[in-house]
N, C-alpha and C. Protein backbone atom coordinates (compact mmCIF):
# COMPACT_ATOMS: atom_id res chain seq x y z
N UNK A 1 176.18 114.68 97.20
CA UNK A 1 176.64 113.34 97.51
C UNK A 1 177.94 113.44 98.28
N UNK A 2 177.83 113.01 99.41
CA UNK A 2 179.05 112.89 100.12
C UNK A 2 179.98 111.54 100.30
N UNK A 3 180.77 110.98 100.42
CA UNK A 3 181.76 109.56 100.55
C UNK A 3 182.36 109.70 102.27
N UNK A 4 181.71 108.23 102.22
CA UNK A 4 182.24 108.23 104.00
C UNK A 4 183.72 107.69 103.52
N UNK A 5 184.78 108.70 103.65
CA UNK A 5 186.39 108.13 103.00
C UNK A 5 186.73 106.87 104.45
N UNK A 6 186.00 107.30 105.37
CA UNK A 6 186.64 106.49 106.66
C UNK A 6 186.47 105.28 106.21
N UNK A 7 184.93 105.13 106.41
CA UNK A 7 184.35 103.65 105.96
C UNK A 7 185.10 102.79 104.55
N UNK A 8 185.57 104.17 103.58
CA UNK A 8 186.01 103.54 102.65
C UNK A 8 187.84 103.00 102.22
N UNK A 9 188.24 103.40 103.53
CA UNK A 9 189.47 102.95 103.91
C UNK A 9 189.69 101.62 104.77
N UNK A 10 188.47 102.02 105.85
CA UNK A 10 188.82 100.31 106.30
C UNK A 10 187.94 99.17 105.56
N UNK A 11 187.56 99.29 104.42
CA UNK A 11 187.10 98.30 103.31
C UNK A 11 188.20 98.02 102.88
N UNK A 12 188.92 98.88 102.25
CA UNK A 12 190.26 98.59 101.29
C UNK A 12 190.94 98.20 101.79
N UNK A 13 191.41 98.62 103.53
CA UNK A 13 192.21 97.87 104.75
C UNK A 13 192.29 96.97 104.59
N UNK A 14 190.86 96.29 104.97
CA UNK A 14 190.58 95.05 105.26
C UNK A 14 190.60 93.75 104.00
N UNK A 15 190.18 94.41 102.88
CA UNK A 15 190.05 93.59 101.71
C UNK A 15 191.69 93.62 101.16
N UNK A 16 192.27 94.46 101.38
CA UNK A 16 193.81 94.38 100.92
C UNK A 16 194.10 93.31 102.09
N UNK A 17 194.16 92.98 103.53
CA UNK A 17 194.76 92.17 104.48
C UNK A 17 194.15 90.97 103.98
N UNK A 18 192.78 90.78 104.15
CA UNK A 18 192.40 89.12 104.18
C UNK A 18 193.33 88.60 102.46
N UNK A 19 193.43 89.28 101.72
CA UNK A 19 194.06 89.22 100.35
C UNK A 19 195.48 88.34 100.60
N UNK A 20 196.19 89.14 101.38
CA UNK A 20 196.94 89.08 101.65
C UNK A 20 197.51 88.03 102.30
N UNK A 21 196.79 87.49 103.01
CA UNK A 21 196.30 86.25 104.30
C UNK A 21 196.17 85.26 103.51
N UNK A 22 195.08 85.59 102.34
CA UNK A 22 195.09 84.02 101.63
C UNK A 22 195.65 83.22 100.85
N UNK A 23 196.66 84.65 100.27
CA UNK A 23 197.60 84.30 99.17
C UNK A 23 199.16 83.88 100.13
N UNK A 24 199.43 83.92 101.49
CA UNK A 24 200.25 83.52 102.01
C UNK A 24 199.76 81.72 102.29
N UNK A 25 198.65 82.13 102.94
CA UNK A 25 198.06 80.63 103.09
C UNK A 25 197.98 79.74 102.05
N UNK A 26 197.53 80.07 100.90
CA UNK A 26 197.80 79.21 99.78
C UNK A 26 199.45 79.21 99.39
N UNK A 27 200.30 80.27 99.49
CA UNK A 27 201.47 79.78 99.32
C UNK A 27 202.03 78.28 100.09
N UNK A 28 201.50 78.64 101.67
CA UNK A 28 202.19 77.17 102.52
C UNK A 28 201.51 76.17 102.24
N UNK A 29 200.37 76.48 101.34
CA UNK A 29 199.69 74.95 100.76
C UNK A 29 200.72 74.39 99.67
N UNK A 30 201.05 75.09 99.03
CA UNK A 30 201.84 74.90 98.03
C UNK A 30 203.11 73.92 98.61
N UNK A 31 203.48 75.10 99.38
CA UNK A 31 205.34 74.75 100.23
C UNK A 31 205.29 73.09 101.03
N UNK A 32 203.76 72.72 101.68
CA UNK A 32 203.55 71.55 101.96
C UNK A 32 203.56 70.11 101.10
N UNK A 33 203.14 70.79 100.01
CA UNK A 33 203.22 69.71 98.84
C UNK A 33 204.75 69.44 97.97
N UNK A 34 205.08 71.21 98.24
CA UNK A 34 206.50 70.82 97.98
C UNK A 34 207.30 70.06 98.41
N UNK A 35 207.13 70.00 99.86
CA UNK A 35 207.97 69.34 100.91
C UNK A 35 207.39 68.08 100.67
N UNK A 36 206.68 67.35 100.64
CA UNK A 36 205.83 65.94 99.91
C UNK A 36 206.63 65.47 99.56
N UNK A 37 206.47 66.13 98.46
CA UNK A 37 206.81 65.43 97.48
C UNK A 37 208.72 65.09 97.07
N UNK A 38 209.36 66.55 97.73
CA UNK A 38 210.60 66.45 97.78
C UNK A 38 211.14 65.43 98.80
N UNK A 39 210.49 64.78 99.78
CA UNK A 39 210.59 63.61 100.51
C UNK A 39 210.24 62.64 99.73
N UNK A 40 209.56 62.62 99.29
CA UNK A 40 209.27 61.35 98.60
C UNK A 40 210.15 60.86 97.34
N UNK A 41 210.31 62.24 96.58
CA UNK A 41 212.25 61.90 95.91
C UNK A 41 213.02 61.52 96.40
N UNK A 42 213.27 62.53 97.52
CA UNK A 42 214.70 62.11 98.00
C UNK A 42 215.14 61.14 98.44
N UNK A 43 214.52 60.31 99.49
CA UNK A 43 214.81 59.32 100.25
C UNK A 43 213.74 57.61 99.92
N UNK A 44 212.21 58.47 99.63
CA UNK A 44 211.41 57.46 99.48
C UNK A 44 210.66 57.53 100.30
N UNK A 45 210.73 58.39 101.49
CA UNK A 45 209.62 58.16 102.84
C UNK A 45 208.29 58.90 101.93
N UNK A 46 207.69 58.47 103.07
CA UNK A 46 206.49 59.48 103.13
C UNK A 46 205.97 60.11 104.17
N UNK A 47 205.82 61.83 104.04
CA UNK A 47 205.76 62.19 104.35
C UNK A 47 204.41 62.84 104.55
N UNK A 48 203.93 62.40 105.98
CA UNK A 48 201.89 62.45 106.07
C UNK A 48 201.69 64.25 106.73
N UNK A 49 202.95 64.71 107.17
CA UNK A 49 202.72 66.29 107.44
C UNK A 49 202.03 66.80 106.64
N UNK A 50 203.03 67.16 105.29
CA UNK A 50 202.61 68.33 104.34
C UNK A 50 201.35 68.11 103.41
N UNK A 51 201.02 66.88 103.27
CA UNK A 51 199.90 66.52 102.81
C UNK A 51 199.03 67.28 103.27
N UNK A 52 198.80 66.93 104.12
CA UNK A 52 197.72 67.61 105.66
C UNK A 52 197.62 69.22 105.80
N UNK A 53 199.19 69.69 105.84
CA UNK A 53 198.94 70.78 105.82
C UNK A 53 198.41 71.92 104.99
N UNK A 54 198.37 71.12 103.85
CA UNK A 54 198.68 71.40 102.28
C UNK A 54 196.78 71.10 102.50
N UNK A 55 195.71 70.29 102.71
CA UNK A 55 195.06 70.23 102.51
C UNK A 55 194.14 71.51 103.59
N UNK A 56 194.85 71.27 105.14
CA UNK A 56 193.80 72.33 105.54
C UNK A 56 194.33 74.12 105.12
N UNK A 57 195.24 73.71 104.37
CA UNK A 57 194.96 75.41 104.30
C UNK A 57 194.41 75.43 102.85
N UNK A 58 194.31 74.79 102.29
CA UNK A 58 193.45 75.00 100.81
C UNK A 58 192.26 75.00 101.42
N UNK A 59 191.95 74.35 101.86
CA UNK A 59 190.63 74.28 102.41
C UNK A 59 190.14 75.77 103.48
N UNK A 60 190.90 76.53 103.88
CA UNK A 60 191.24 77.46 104.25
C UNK A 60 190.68 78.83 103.34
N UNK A 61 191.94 78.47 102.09
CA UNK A 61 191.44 79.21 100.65
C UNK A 61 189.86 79.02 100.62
N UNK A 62 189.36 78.04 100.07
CA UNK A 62 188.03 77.69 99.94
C UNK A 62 187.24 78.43 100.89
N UNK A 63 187.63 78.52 102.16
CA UNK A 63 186.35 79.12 102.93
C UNK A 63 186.39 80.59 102.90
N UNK A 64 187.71 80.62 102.49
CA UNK A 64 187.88 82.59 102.60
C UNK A 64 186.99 82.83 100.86
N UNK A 65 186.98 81.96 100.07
CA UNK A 65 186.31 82.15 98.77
C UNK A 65 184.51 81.72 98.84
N UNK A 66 184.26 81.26 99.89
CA UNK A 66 182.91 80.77 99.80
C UNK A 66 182.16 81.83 100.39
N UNK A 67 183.27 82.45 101.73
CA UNK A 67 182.35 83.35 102.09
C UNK A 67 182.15 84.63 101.46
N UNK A 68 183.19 85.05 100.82
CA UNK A 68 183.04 86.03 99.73
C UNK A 68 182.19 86.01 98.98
N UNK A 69 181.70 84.79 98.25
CA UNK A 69 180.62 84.76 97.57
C UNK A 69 179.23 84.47 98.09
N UNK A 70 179.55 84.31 99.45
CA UNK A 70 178.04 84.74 99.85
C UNK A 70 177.77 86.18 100.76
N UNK A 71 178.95 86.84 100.93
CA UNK A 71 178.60 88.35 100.59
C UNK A 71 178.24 88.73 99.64
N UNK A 72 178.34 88.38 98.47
CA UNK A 72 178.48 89.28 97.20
C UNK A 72 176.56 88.57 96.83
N UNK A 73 176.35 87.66 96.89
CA UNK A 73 174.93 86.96 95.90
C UNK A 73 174.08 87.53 97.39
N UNK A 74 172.95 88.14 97.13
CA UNK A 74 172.30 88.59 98.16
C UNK A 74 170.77 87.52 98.71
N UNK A 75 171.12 86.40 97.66
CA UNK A 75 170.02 85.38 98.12
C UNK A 75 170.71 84.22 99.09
N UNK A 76 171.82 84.46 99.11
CA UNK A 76 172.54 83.47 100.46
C UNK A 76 171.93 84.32 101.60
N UNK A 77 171.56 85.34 101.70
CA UNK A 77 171.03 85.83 102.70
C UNK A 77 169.77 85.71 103.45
């Protein structure tokens, strides 16, 4: 039995980066709602940015999680 180490480095590459990608992206989902809502203390406005932004990158999350799981179940195929 041999291990293709190549193949099995740019798996880990790659699955360590998109990781990486989504947990930043869900951070600025976060930081958008922060900002929301800290407008909406502070002064009273409202603020229709971070909402928004806050929604397409969750939504973001979601697709980096949907498609994962239809790699993984082999009847999405």
């Amino acid at each position: 039995m041999q291990l293709d180490w190549t193949g099995l480095a740019e798996v880990a590459a790659v699955s360590t980066g998109v990781t990486v990608a989504t947990v930043v992206v869900f951070a600025l989902g976060v930081l958008g709602l922060a900002r929301a809502e800290a407008a909406r203390e502070g002064d009273g406005a409202t603020d229709a940015v971070g909402p928004v932004v806050a929604g397409l990158c969750f939504l973001a999350c979601a697709a980096v999680v949907a498609y994962g799981i239809y790699l993984i179940v082999p009847q999405f195929h």
